[in-house]
Protein backbone atom coordinates (compact mmCIF):
# COMPACT_ATOMS: atom_id res chain seq x y z
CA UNK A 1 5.45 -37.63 35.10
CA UNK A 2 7.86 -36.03 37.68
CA UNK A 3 10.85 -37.96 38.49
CA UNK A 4 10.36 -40.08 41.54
CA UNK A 5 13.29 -37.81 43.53
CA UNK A 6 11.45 -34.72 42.42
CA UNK A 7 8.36 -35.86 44.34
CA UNK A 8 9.93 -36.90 47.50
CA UNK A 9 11.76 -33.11 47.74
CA UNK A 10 8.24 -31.77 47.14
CA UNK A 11 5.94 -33.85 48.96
CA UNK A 12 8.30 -35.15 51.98
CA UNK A 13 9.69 -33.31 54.90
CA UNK A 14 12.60 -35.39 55.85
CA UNK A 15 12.64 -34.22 59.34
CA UNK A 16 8.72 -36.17 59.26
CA UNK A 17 10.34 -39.49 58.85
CA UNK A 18 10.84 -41.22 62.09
CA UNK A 19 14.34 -44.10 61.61
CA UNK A 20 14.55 -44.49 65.32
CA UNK A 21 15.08 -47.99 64.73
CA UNK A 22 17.09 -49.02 67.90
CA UNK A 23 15.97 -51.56 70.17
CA UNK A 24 14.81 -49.71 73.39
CA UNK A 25 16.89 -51.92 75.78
CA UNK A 26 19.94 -50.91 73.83
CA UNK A 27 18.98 -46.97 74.28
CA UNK A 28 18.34 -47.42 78.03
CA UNK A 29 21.80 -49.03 78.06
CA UNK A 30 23.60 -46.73 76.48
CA UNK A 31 21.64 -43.76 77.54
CA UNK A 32 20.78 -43.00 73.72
CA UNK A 33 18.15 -40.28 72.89
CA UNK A 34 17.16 -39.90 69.55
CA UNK A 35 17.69 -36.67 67.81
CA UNK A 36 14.38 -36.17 64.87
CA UNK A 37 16.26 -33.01 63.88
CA UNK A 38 19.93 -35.07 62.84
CA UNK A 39 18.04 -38.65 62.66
CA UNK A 40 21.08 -39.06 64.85
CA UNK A 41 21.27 -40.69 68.62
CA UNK A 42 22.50 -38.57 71.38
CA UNK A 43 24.35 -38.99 74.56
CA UNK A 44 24.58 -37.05 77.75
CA UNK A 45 27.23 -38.86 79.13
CA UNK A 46 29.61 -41.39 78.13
CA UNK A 47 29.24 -44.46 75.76
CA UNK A 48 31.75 -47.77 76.24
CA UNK A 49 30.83 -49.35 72.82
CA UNK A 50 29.68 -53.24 73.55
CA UNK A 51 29.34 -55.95 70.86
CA UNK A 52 26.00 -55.47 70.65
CA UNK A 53 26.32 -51.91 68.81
CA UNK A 54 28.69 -52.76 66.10
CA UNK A 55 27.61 -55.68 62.96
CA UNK A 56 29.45 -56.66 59.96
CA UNK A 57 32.53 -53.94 61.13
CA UNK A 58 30.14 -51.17 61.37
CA UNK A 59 28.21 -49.38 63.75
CA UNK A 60 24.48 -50.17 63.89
CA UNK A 61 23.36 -46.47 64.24
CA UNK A 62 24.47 -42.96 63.98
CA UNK A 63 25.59 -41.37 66.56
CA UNK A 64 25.41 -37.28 66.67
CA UNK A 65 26.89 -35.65 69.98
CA UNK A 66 28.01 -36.99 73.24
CA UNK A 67 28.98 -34.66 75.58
CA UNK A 68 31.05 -37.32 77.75
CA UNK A 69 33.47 -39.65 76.07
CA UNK A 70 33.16 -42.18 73.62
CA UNK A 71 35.81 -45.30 73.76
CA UNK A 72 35.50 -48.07 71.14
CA UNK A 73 38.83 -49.48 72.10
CA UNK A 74 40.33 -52.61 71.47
CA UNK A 75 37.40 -53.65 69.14
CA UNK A 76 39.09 -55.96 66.23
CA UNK A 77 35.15 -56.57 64.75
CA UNK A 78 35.48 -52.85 63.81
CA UNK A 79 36.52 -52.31 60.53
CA UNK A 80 35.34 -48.46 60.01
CA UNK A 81 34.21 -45.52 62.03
CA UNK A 82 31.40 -44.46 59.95
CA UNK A 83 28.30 -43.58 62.07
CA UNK A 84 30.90 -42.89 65.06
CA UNK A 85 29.84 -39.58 67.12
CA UNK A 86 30.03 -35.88 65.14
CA UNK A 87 30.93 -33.83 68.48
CA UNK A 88 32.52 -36.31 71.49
CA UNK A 89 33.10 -33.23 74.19
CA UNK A 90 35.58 -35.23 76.03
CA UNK A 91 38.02 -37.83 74.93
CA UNK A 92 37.55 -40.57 71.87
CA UNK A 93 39.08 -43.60 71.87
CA UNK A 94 39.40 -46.29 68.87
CA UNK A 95 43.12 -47.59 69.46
CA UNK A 96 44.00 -51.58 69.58
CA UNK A 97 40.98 -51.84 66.88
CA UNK A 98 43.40 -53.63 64.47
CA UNK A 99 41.04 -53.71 61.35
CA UNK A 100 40.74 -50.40 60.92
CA UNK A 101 42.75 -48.48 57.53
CA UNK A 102 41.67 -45.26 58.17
CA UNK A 103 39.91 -42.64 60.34
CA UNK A 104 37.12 -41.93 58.19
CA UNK A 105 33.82 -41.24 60.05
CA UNK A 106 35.62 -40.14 63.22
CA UNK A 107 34.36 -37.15 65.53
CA UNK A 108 34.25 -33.81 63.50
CA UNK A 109 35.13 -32.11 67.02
CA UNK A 110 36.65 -33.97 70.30
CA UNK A 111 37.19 -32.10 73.05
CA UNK A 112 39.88 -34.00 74.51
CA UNK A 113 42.46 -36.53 73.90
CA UNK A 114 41.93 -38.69 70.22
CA UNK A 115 43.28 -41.74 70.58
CA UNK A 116 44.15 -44.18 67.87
CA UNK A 117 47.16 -45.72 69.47
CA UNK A 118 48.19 -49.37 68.43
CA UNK A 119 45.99 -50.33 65.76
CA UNK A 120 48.39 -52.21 63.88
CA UNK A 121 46.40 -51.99 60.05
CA UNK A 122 45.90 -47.82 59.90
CA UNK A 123 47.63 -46.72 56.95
CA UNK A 124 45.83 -43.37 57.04
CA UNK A 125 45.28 -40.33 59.51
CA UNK A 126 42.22 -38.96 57.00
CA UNK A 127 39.33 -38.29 59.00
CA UNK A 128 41.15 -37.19 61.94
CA UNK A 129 39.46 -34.23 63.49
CA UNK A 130 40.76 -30.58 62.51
CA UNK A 131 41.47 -29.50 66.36
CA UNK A 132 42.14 -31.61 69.27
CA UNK A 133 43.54 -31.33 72.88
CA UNK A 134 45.89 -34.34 72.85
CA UNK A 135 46.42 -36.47 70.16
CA UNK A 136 48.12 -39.85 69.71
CA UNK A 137 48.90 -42.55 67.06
CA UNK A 138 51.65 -44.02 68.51
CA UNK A 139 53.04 -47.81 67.25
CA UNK A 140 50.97 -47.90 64.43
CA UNK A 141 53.07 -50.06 62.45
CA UNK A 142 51.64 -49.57 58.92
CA UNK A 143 51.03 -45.92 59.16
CA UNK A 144 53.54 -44.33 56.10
CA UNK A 145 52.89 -40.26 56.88
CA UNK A 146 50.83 -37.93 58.74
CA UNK A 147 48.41 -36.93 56.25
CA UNK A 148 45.42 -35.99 57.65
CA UNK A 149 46.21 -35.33 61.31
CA UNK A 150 44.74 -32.21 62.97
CA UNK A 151 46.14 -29.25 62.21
CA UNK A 152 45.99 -27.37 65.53
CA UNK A 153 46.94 -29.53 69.00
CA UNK A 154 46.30 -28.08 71.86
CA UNK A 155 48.84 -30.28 74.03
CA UNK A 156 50.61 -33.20 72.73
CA UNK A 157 50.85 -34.71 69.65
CA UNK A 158 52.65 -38.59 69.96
CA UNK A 159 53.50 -40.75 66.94
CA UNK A 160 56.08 -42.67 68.32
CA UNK A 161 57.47 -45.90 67.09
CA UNK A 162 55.27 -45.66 63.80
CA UNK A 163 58.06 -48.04 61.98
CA UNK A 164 56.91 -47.33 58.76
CA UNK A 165 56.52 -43.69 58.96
CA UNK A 166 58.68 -41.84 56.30
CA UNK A 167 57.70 -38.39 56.59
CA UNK A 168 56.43 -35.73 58.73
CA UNK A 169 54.73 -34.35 56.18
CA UNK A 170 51.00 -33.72 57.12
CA UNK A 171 52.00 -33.09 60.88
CA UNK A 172 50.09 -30.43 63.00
CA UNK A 173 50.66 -26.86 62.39
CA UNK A 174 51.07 -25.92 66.11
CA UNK A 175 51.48 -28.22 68.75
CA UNK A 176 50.90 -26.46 72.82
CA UNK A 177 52.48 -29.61 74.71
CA UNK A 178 54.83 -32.06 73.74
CA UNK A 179 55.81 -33.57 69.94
CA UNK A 180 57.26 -37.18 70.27
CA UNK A 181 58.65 -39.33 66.68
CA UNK A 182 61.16 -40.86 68.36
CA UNK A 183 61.56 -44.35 67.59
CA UNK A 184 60.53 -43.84 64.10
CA UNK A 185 62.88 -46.48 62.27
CA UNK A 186 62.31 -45.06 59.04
CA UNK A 187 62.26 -41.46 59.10
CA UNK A 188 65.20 -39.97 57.14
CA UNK A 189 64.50 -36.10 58.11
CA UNK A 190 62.39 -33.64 60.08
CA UNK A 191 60.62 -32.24 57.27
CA UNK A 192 56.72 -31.59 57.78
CA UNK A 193 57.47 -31.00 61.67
CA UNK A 194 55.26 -28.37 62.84
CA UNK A 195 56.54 -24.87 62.78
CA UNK A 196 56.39 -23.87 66.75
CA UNK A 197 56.37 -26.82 69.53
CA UNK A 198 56.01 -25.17 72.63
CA UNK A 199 56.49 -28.31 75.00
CA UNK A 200 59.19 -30.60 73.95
CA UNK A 201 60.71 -32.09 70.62
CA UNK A 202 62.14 -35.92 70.78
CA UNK A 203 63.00 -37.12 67.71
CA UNK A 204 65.52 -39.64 69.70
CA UNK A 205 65.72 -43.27 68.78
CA UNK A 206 65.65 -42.58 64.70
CA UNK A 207 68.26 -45.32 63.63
CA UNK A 208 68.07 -44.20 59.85
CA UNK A 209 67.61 -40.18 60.51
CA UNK A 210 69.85 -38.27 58.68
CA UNK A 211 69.19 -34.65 58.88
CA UNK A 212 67.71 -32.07 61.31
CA UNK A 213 66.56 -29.68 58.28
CA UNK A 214 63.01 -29.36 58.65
CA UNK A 215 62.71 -28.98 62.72
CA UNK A 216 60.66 -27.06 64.01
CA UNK A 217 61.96 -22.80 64.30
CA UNK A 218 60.72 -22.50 68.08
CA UNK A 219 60.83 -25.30 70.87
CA UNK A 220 59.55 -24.31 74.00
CA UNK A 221 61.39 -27.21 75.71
CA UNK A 222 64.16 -28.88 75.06
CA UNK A 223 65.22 -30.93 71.61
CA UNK A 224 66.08 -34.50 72.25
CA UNK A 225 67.89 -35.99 69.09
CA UNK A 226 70.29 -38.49 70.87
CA UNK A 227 70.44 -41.72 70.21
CA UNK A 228 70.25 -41.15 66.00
CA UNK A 229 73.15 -43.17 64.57
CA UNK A 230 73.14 -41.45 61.38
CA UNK A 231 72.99 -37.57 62.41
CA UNK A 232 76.43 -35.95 62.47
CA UNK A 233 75.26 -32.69 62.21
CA UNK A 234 73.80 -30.86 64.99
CA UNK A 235 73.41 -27.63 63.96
CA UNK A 236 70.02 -26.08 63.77
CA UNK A 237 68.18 -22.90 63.61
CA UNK A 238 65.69 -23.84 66.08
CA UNK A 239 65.05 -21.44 69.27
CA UNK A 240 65.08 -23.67 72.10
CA UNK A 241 63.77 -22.65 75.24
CA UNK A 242 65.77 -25.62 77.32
CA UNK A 243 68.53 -28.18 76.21
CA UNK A 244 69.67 -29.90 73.01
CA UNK A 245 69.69 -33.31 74.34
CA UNK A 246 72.04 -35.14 71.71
């Protein structure tokens, strides 16, 4: 007798199996169409998750692409992104939800700012997307590195006052706007930073920072380091395109 998965592959086309299962009052609310090609629910605007799409932590479908924004701020019921959006065309936001550990399940692609700001239990960047516009984890208290984090930014990239944060390590690769770790209590050096910034650097506010080795070799903007009662030594092999603010 074939095995029971066997027969399924054979004799049933998954695309053929209908798990539209949402209430229709929910997908006239959130202006949800369901995809039979992803078994996914699309979006051709923008979604402001309500309690009544999230149970047990979790979203109660899967969502594919919305080509507005998707915000699921300030939701501490959430415990995970799984089921969150693939492709979010313009911003994503999931900061103040302060159950969530990691970024698992968020957006593959976001086409504008990811924000993750102030959720007080992330101890992980994994899941971030690869490429982002703008990018921001800033005061996210248990968060130890940067593993994870996209590795091309378009403009900014913020994790500022992350008081746990011990490394750079795992930072972007190349960052088009601004890079801010000041107020990083813990960070000891600059190692991990990415290699070419071309907005400004701050690294101010870094009571236990001892070193500049690892900063970044171009700065389009100027370096801000002041304010770091530990450095002594300012000298660094970093083209800067304005001031060394110390």
């Amino acid at each position: 007798m074939k095995e029971l998965s066997s027969y399924i592959t054979e004799k049933l086309n998954i695309n053929d199996v209908n798990l539209d299962s949402l209430p229709e009052k929910l997908k006239r609310k959130y202006n949800l169409v369901y995809n039979h090609k992803t078994n996914k629910y699309d979006c051709n605007g923008s979604i402001r998750i309500d309690d009544d799409l999230i149970k047990n932590g979790y979203f109660i479908c899967d969502f594919g692409v919305v080509k507005g924004s998707f915000d699921c701020s300030e939701f501490n019921t959430l415990t995970s992104l799984e089921g969150a959006p693939k492709e979010v065309d313009g911003y994503f936001l999931c900061n103040r939800c302060n159950n969530l550990k990691s970024l698992k399940g968020a957006p593959e692609k976001v086409g504008g700012f990811f924000n993750c700001e102030y959720c007080k239990n992330l101890e992980s960047l994994e899941g971030a997307p690869e490429k982002v516009e703008n990018f921001s984890c800033m005061n996210c208290e248990n968060l130890k590195s940067l593993k994870g984090a996209p590795e091309k930014v378009g403009g900014y990239f913020c994790c500022r006052g992350c008081k746990n944060l011990k490394t750079l390590e795992g930072a972007p690769k190349e960052v088009g706007g601004n890079f801010w770790c000041n107020f990083c209590s813990t960070l000891k050096s600059l190692e991990g930073t990415p290699r070419k910034v071309s907005g400004n650097f701050w690294c101010s506010n870094c009571k236990n920072l001892e070193t500049l080795e690892g900063a970044p070799k171009e700065v389009g903007g100027n370096f801000k380091c002041s304010d770091c009662p530990q450095l002594t030594d300012y000298d660094i092999d970093t083209k800067i395109g304005g001031k060394l603010i110390k």
